[in-house]
C-alpha atoms as a PDB file:
ATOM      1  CA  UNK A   1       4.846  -6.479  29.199  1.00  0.00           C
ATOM      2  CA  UNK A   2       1.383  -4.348  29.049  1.00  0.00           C
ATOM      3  CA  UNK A   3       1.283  -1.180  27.635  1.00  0.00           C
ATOM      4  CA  UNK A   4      -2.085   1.046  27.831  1.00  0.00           C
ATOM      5  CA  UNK A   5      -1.681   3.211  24.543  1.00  0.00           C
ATOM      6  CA  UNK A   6      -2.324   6.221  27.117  1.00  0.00           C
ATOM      7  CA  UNK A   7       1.003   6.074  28.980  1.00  0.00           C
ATOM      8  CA  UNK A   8       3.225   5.783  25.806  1.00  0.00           C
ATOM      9  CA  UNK A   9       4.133   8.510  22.849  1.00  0.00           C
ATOM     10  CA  UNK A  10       2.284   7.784  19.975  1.00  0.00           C
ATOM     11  CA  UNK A  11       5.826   7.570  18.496  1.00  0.00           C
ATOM     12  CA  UNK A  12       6.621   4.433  20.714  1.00  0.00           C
ATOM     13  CA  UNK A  13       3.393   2.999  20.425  1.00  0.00           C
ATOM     14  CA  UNK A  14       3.400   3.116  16.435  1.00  0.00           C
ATOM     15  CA  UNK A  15       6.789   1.307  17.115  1.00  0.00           C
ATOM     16  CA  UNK A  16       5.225  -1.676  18.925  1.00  0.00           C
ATOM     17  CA  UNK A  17       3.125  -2.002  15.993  1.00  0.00           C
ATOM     18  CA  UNK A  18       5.007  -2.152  13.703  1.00  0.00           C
ATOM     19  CA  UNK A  19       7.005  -4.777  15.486  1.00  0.00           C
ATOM     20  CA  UNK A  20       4.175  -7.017  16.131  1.00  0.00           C
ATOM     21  CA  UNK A  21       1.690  -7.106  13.246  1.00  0.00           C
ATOM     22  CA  UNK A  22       4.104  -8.887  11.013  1.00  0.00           C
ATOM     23  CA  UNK A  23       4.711  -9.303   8.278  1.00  0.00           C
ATOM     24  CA  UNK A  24       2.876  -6.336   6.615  1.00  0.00           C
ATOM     25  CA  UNK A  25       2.152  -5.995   2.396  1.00  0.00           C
ATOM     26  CA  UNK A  26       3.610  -3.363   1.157  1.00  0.00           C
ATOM     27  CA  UNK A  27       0.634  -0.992  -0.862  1.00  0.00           C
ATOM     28  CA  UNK A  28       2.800   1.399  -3.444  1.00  0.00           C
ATOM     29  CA  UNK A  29       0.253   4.003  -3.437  1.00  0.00           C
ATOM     30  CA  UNK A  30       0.058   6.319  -7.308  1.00  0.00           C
ATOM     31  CA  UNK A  31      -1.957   9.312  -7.240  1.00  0.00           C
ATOM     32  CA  UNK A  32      -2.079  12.410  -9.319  1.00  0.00           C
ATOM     33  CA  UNK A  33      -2.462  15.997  -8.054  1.00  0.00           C
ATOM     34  CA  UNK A  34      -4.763  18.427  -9.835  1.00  0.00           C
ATOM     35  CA  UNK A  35      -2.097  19.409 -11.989  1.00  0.00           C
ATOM     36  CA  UNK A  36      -0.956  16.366 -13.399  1.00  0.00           C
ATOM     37  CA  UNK A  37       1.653  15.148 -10.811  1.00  0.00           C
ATOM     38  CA  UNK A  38       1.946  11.769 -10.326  1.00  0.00           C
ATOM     39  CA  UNK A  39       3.112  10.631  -6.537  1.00  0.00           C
ATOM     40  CA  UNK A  40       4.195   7.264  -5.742  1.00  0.00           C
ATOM     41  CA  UNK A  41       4.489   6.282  -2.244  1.00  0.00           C
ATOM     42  CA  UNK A  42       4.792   3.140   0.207  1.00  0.00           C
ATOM     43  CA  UNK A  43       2.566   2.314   3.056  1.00  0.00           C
ATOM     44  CA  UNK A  44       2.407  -0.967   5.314  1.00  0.00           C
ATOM     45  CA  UNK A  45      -0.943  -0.557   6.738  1.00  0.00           C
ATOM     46  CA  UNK A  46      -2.779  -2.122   3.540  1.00  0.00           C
ATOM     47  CA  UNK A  47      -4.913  -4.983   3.147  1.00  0.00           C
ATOM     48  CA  UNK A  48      -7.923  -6.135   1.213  1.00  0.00           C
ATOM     49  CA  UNK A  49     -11.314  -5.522   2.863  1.00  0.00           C
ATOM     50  CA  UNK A  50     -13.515  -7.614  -0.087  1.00  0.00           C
ATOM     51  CA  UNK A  51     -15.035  -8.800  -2.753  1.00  0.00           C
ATOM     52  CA  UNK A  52     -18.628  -7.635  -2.657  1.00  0.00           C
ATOM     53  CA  UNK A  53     -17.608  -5.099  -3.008  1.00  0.00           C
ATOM     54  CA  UNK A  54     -14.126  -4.902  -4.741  1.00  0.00           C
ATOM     55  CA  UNK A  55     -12.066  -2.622  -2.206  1.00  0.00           C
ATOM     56  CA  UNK A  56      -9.233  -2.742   0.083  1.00  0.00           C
ATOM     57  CA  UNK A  57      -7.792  -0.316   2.504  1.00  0.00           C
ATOM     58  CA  UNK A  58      -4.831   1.100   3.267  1.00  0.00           C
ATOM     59  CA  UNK A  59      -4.027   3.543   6.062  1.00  0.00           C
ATOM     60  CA  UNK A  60      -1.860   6.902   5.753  1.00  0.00           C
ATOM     61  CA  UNK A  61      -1.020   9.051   8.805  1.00  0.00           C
ATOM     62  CA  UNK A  62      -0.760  12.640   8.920  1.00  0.00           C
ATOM     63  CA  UNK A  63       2.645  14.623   8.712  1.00  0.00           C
ATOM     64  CA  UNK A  64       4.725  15.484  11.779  1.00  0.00           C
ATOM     65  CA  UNK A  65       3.032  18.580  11.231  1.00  0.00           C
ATOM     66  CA  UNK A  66      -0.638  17.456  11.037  1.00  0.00           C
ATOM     67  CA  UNK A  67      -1.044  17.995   7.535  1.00  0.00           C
ATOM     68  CA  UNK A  68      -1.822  15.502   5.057  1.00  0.00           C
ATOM     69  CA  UNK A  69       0.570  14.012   3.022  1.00  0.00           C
ATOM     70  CA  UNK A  70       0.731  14.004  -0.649  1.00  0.00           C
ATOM     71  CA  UNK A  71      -0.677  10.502  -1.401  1.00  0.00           C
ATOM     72  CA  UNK A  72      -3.622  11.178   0.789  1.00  0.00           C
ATOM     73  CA  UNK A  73      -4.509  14.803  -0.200  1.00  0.00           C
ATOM     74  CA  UNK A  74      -4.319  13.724  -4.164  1.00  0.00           C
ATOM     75  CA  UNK A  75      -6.681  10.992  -3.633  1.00  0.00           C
ATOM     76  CA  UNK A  76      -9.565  13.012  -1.751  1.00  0.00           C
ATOM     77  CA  UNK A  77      -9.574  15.877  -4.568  1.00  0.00           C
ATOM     78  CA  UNK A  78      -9.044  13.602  -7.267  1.00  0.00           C
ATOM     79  CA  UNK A  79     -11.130  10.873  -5.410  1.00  0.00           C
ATOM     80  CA  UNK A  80      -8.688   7.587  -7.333  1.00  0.00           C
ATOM     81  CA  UNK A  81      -5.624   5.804  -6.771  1.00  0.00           C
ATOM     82  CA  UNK A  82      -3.804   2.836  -7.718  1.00  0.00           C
ATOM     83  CA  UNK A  83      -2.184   0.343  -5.688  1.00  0.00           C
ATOM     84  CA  UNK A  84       0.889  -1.919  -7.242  1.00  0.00           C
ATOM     85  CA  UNK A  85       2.319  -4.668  -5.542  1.00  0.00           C
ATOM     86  CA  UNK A  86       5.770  -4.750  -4.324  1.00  0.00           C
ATOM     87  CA  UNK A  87       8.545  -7.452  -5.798  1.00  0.00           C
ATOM     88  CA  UNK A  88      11.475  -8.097  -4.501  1.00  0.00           C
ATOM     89  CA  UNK A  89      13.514  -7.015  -7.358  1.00  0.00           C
ATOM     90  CA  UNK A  90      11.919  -3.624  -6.889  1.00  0.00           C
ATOM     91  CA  UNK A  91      12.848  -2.711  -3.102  1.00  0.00           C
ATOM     92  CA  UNK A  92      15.273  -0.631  -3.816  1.00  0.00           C
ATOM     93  CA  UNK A  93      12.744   1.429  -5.781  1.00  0.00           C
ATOM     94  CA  UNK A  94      10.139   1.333  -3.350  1.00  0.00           C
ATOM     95  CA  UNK A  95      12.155   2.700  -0.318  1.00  0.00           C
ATOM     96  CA  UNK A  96      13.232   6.269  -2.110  1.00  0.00           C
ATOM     97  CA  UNK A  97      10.113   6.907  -2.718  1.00  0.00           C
ATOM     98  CA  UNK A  98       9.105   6.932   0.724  1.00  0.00           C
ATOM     99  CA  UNK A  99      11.636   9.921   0.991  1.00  0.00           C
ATOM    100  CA  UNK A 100       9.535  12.793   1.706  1.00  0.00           C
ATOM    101  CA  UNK A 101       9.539  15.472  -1.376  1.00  0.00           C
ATOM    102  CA  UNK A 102       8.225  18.872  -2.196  1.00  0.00           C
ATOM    103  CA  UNK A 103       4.416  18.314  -3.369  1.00  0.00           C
ATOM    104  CA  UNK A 104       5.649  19.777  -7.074  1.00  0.00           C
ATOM    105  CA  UNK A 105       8.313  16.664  -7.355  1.00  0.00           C
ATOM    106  CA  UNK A 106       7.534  13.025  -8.511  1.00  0.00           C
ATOM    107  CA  UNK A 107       8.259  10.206  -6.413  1.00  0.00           C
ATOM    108  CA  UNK A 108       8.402   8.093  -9.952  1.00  0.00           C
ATOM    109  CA  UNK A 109      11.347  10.697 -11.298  1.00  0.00           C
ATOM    110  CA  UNK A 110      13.350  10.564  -8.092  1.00  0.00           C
ATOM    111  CA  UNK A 111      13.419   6.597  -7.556  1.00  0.00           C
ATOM    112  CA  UNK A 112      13.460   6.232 -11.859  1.00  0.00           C
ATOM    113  CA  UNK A 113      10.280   3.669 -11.869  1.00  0.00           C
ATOM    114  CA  UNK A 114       8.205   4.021 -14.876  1.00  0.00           C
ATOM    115  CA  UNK A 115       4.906   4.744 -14.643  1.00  0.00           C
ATOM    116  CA  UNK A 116       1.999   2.833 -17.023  1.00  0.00           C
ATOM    117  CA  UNK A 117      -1.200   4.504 -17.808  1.00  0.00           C
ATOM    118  CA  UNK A 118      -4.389   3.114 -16.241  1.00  0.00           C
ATOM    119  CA  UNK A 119      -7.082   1.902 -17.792  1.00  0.00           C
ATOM    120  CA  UNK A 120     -10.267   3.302 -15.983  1.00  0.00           C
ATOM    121  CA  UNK A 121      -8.463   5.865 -13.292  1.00  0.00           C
ATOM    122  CA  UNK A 122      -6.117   9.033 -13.859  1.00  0.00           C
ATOM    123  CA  UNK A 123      -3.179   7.780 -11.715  1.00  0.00           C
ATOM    124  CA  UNK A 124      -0.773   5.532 -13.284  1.00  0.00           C
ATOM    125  CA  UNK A 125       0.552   2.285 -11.929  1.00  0.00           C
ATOM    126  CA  UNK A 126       4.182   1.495 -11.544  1.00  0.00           C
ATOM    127  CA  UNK A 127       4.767  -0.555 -14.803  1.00  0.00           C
ATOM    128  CA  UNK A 128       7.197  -3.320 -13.664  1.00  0.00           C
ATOM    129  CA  UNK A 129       4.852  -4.279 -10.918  1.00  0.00           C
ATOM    130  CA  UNK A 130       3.154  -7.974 -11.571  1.00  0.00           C
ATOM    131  CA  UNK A 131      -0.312  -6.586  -9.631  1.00  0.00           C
ATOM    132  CA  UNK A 132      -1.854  -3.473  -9.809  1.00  0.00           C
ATOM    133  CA  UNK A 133      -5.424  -2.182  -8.203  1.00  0.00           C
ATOM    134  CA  UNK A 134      -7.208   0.867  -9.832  1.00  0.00           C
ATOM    135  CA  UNK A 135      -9.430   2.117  -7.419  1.00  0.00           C
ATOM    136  CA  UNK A 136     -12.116   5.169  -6.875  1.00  0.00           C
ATOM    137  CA  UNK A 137     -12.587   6.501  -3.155  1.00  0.00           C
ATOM    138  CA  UNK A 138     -14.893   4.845  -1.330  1.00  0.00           C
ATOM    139  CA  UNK A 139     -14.634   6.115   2.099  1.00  0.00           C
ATOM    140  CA  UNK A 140     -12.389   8.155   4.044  1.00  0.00           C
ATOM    141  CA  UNK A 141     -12.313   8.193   7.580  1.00  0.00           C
ATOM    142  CA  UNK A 142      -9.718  10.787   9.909  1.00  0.00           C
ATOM    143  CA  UNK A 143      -9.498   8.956  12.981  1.00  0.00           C
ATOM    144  CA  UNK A 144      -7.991  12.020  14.607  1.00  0.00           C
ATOM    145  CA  UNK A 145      -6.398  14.905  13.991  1.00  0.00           C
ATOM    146  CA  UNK A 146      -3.078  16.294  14.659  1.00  0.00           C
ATOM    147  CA  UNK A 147       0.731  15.166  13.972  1.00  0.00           C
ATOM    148  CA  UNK A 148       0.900  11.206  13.164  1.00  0.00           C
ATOM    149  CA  UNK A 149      -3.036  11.041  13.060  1.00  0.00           C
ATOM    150  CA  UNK A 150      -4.071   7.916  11.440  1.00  0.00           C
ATOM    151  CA  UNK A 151      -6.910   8.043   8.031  1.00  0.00           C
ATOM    152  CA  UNK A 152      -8.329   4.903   6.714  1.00  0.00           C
ATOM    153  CA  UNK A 153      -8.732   4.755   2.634  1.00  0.00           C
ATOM    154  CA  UNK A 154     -11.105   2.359   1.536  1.00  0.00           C
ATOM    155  CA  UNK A 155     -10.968   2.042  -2.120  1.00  0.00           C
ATOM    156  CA  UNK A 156     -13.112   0.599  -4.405  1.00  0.00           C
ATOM    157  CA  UNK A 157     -11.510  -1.634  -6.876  1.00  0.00           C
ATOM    158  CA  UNK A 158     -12.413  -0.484 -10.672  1.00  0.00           C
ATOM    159  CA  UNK A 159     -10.017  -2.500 -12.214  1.00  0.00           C
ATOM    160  CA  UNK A 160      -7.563  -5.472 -11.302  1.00  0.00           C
ATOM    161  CA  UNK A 161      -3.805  -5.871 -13.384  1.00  0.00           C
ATOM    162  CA  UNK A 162      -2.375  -9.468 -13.037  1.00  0.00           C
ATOM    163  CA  UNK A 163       0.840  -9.957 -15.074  1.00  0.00           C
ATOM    164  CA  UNK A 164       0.928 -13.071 -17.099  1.00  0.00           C
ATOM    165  CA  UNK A 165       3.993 -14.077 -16.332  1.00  0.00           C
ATOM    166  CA  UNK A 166       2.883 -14.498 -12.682  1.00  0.00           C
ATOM    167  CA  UNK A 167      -0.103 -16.919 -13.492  1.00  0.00           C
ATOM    168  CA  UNK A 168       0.284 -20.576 -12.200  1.00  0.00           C
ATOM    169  CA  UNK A 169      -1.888 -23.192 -14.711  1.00  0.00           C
ATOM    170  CA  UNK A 170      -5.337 -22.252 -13.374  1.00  0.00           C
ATOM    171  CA  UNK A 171      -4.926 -18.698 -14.069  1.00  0.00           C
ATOM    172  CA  UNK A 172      -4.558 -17.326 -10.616  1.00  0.00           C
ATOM    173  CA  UNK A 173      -1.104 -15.450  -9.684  1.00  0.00           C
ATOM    174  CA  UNK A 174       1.544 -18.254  -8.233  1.00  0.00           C
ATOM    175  CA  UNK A 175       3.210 -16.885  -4.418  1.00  0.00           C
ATOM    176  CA  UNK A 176       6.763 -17.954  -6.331  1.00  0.00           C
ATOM    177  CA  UNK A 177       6.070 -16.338  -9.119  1.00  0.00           C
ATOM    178  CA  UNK A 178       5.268 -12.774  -7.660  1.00  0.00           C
ATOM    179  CA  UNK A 179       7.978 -12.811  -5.390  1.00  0.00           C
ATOM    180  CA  UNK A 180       6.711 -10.131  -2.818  1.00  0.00           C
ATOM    181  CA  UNK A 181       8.115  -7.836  -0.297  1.00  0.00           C
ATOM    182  CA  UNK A 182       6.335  -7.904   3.226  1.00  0.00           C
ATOM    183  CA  UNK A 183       7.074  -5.174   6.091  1.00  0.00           C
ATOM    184  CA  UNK A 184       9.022  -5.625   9.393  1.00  0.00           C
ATOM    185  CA  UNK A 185      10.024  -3.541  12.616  1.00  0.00           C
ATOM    186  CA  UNK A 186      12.388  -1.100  11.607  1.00  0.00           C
ATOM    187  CA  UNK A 187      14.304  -1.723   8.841  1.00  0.00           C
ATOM    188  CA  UNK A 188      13.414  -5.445   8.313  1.00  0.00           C
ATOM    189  CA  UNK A 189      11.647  -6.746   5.331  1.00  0.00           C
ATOM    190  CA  UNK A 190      10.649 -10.509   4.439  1.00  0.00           C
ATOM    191  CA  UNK A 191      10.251 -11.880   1.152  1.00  0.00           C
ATOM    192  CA  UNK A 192       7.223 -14.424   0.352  1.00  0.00           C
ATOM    193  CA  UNK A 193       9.110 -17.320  -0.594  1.00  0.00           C
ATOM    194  CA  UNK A 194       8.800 -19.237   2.291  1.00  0.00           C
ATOM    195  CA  UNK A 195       5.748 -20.539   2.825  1.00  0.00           C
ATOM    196  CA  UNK A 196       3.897 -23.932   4.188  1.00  0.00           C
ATOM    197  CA  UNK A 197       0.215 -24.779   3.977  1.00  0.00           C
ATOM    198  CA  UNK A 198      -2.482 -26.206   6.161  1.00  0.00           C
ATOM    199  CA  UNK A 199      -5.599 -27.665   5.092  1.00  0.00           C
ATOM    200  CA  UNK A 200      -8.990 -26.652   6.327  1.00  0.00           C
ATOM    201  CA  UNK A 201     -10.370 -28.837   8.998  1.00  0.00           C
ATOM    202  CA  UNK A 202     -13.066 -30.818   8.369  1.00  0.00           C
ATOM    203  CA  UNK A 203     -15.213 -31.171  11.322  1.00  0.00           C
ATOM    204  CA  UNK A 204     -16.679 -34.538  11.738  1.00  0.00           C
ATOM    205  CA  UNK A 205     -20.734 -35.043  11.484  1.00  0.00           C
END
């Protein structure tokens, strides 16, 4: 199969995305409108960008209607999020709040996740999460406009939460330990408990 992204619906393209980049990590998005709500939401287009500097970037589309959603208009007029991590035990959680509520409702209310204050940002993070990210806006770039338009977040990280219980003996979090949900086609999740490893080739001289 080819597919030129011009001759498909940007719904059925999204859908062989979604179905190939696999698995995905799952970035549970907190950000706080100007009044004080807190929004919690779940995107799959997330990954880290670096270290130098601290950021990552995560990538929320536009509304059927064009507009922005919640997480993304918080974060430009507030300019900080935080990003939690995604355990297993908390899937349940994580999928109502990527039910799509009126602006003046919490996401954290609605799926009954507690929220934990932040040390350096306004947002909280989601408290039973073993990995949290505060983050200031870095960059924001709309790479169209429209219904379904993608906008890639780069955030800045300010400040970095590692539970304890999650450390292995060199202080590092252990893959076992944090127990994370990754993103599949349609309905599918994965879990990171099975994993293998490879050593780096040496190359000889």
């Amino acid at each position: 199969m080819d597919i030129n992204p011009q001759d498909v619906s940007t719904a059925i393209f999204y859908q062989h995305l979604i179905r190939t980049i696999l698995p995905r990590p799952i970035a549970w998005v907190s950000t706080m409108s100007e009044t004080g709500l807190c929004n919690l939401a779940p995107y799959s287009f997330f990954s880290g960008v670096g270290a130098h500097p601290p950021s990552l970037v995560f990538c929320p589309s536009n509304r059927r209607d064009g507009s922005y959603k919640d997480t993304l208009a918080n974060l430009l007029a507030l300019r900080q999020f935080v990003i939690s991590v995604v355990p297993y035990a908390m899937v349940e959680a994580m999928n109502l709040t990527s039910a799509e509520v009126p602006p003046d409702e919490s996401e954290y209310l609605l799926a009954g996740v507690d929220a934990e204050p932040s040390r350096y940002v306004r947002p909280p993070r989601v408290r039973n999460s073993p990995v949290a990210f505060e983050c200031e806006l870095l960059q924001h770039l709309p790479l169209d406009t429209g219904p379904g338009a993608a906008n890639v977040v780069v955030g800045r990280i300010v400040h970095l939460h590692i539970s304890d219980e999650v450390l292995d003996t060199k202080g590092f979090a252990d893959p076992a330990r944090l127990d994370l949900a990754g993103r599949l086609g349609g309905s599918e999740y994965c879990r990171t408990n099975d994993r293998f490893e490879l050593a780096r080739p040496t190359l000889p001289n």
